[in-house]
N, C-alpha and C. Protein backbone atom coordinates (compact mmCIF):
# COMPACT_ATOMS: atom_id res chain seq x y z
N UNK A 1 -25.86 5.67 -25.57
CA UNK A 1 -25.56 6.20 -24.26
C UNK A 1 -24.46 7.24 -24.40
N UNK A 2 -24.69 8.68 -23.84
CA UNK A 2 -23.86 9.23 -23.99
C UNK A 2 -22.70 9.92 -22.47
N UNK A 3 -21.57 9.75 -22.73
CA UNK A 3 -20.79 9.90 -21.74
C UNK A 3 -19.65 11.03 -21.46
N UNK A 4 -19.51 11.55 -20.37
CA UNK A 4 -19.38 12.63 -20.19
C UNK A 4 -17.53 12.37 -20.13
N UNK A 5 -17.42 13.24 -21.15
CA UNK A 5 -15.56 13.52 -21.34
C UNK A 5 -14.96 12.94 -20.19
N UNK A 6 -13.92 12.26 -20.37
CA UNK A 6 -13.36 12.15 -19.12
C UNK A 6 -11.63 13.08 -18.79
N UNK A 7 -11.18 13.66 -17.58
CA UNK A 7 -9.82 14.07 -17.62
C UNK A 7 -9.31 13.30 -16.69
N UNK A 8 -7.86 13.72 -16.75
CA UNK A 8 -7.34 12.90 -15.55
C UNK A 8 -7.34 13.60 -14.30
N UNK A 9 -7.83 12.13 -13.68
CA UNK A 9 -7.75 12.19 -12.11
C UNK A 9 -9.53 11.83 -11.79
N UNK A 10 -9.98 11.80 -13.04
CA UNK A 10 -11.29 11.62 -13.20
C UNK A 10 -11.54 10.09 -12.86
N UNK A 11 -12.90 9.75 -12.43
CA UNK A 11 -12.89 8.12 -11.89
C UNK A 11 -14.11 7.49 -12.60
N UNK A 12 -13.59 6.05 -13.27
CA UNK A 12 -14.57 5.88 -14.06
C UNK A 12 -14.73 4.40 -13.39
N UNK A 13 -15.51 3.50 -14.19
CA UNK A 13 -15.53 2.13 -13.79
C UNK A 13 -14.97 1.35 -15.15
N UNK A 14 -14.16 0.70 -14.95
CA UNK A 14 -13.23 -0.33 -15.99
C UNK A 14 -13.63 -1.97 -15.42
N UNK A 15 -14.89 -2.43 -16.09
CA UNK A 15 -15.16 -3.54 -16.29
C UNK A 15 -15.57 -3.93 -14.75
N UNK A 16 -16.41 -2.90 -13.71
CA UNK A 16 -16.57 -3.02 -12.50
C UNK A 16 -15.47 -2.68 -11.72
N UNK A 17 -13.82 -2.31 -12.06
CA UNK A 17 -13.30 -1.82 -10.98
C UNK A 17 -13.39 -0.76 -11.25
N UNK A 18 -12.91 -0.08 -9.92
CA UNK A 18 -12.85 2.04 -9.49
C UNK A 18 -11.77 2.19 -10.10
N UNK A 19 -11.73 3.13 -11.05
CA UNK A 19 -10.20 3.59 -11.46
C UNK A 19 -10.06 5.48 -11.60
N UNK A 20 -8.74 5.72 -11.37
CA UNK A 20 -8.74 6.67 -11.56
C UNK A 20 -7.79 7.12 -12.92
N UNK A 21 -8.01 8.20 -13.88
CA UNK A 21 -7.56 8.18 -15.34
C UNK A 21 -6.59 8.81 -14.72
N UNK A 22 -5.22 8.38 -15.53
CA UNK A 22 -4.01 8.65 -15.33
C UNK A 22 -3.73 9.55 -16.75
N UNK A 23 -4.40 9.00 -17.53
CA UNK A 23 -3.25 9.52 -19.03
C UNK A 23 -4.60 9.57 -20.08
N UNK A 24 -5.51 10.24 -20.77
CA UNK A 24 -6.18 10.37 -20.98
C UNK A 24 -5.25 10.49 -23.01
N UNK A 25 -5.31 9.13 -23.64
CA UNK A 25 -4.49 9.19 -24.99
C UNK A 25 -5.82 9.84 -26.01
N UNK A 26 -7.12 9.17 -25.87
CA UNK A 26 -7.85 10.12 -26.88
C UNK A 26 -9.26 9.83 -25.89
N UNK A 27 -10.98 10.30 -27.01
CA UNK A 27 -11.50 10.32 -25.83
C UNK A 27 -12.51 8.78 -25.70
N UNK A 28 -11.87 7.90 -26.34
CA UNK A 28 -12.29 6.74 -26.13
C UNK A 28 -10.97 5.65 -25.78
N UNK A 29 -9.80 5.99 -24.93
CA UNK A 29 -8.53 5.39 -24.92
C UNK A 29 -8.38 5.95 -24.04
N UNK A 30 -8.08 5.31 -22.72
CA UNK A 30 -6.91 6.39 -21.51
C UNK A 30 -6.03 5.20 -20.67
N UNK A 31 -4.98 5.39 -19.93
CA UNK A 31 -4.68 4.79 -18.63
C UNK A 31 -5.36 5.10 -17.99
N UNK A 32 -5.63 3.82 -16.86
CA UNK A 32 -5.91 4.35 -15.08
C UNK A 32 -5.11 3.58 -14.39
N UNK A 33 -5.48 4.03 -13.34
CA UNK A 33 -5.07 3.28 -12.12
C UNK A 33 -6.12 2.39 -11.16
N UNK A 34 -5.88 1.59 -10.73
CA UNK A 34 -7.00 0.86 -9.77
C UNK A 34 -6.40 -0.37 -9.02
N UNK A 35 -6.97 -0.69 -8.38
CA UNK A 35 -6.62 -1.59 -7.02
C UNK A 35 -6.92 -3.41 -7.76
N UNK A 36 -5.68 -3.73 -8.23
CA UNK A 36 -6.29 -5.20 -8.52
C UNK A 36 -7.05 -6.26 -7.59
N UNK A 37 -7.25 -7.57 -8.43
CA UNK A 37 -8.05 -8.50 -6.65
C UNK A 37 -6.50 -8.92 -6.05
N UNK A 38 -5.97 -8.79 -6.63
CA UNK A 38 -4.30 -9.12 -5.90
C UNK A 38 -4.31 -8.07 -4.53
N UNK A 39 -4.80 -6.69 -4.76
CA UNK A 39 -4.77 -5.75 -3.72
C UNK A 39 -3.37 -5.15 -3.92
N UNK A 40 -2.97 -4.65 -5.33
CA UNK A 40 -1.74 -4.05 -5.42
C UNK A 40 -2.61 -3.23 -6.57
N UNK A 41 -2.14 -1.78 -6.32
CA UNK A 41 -2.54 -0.56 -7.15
C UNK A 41 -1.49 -1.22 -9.30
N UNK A 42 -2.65 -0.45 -9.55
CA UNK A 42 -1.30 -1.13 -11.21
C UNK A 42 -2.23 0.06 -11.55
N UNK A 43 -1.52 -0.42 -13.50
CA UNK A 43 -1.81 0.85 -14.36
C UNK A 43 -2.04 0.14 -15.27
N UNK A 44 -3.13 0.18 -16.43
CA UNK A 44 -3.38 -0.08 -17.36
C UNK A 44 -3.90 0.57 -18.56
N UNK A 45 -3.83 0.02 -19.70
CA UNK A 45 -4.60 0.98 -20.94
C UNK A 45 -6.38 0.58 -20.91
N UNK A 46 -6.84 0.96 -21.04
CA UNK A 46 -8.14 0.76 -21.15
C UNK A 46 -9.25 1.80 -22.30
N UNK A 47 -10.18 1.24 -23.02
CA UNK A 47 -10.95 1.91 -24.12
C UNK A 47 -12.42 1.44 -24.20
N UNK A 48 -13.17 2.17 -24.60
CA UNK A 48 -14.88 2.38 -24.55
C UNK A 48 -14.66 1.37 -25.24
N UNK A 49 -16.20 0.75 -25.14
CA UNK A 49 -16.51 0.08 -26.49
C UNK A 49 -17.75 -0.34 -26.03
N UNK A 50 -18.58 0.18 -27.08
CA UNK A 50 -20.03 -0.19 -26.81
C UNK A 50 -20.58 0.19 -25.67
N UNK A 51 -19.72 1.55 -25.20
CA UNK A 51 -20.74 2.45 -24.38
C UNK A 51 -20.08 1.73 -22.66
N UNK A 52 -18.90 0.75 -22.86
CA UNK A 52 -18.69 0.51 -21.67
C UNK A 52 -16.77 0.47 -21.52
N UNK A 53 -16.40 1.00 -20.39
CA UNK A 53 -14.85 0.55 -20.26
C UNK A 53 -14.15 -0.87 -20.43
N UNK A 54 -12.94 -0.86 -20.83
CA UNK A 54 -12.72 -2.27 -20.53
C UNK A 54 -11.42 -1.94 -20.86
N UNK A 55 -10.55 -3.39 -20.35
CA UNK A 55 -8.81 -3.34 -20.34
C UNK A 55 -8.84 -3.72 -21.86
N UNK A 56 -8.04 -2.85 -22.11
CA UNK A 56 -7.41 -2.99 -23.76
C UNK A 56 -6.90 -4.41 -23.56
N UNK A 57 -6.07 -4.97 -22.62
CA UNK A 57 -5.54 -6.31 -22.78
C UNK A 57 -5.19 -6.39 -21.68
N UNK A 58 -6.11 -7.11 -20.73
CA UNK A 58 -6.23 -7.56 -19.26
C UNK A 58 -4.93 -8.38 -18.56
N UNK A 59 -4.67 -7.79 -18.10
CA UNK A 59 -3.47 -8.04 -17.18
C UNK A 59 -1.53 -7.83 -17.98
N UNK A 60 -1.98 -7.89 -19.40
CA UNK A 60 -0.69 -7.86 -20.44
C UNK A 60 0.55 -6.86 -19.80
N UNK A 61 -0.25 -5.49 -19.79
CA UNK A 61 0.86 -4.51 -19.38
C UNK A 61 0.54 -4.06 -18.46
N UNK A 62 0.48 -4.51 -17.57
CA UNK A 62 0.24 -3.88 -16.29
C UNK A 62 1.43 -2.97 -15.74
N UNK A 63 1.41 -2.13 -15.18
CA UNK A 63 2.59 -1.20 -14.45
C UNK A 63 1.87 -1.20 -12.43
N UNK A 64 3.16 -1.42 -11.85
CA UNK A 64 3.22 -1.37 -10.82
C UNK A 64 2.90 0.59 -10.07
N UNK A 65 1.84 0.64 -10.07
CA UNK A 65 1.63 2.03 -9.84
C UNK A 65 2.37 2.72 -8.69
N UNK A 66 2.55 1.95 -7.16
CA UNK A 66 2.78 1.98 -6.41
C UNK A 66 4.37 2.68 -6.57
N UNK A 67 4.77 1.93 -7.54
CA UNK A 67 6.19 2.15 -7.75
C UNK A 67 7.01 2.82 -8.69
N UNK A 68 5.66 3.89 -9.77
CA UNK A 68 5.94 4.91 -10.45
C UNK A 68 5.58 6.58 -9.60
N UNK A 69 6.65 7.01 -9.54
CA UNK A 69 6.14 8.97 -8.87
C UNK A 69 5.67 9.07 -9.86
N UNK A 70 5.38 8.67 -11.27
CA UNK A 70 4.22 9.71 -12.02
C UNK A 70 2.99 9.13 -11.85
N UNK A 71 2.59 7.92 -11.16
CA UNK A 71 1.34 7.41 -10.89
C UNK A 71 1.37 7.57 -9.26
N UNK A 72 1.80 8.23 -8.65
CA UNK A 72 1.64 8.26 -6.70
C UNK A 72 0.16 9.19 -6.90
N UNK A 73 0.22 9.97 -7.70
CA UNK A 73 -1.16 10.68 -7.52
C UNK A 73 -2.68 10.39 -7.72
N UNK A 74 -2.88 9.18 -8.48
CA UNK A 74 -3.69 8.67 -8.99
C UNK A 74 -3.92 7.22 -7.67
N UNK A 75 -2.81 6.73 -7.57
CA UNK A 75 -2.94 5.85 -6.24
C UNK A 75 -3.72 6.27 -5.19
N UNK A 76 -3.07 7.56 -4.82
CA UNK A 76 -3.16 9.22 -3.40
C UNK A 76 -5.12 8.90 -3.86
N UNK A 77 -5.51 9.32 -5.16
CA UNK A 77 -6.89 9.79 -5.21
C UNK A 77 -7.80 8.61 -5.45
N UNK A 78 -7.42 7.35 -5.28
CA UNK A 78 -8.17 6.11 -5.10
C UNK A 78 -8.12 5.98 -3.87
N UNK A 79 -7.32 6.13 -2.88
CA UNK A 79 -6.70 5.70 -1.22
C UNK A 79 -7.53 6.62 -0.89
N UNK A 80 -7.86 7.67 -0.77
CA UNK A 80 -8.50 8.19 -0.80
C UNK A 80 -10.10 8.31 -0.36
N UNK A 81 -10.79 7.96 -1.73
CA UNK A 81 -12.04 7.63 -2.13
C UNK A 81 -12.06 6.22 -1.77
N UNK A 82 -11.44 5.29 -0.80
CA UNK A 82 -12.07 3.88 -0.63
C UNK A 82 -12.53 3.93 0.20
């Protein structure tokens, strides 16, 4: 399956949630942002594998998105699109 580059601000699906790429580290590795089931925006690492997204390490490092100005924009473009 082949998949189309992603940049940031770009919206992918990470293991069924909506996220939006925050930090794009290579092109199978990026942050996003997305709305946990808690219903609080966070930030995580996330990487392909086997043709699908997934959290590098689910729930480990999460960042409070809400409460970084370098993630308000990525929050802004999920709030958005819901």
């Amino acid at each position: 399956m082949s998949l189309d580059p992603v940049i940031q601000g770009s919206i992918i699906y990470v293991v069924g949630n909506r996220a939006a790429v925050s930090l794009v580290h290579s092109s199978d590795r990026v942050e996003v942002v997305y709305l946990s089931q808690s219903g609080v925006y966070v930030a995580e690492d996330a990487v392909l594998a086997d043709g699908r997204w997934q959290f590098e390490a689910p729930g480990a490092c999460a960042t409070y998105a809400e409460r970084s100005p370098r993630l308000q924009l990525f929050v802004s473009i999920l709030k958005r699109g819901a």
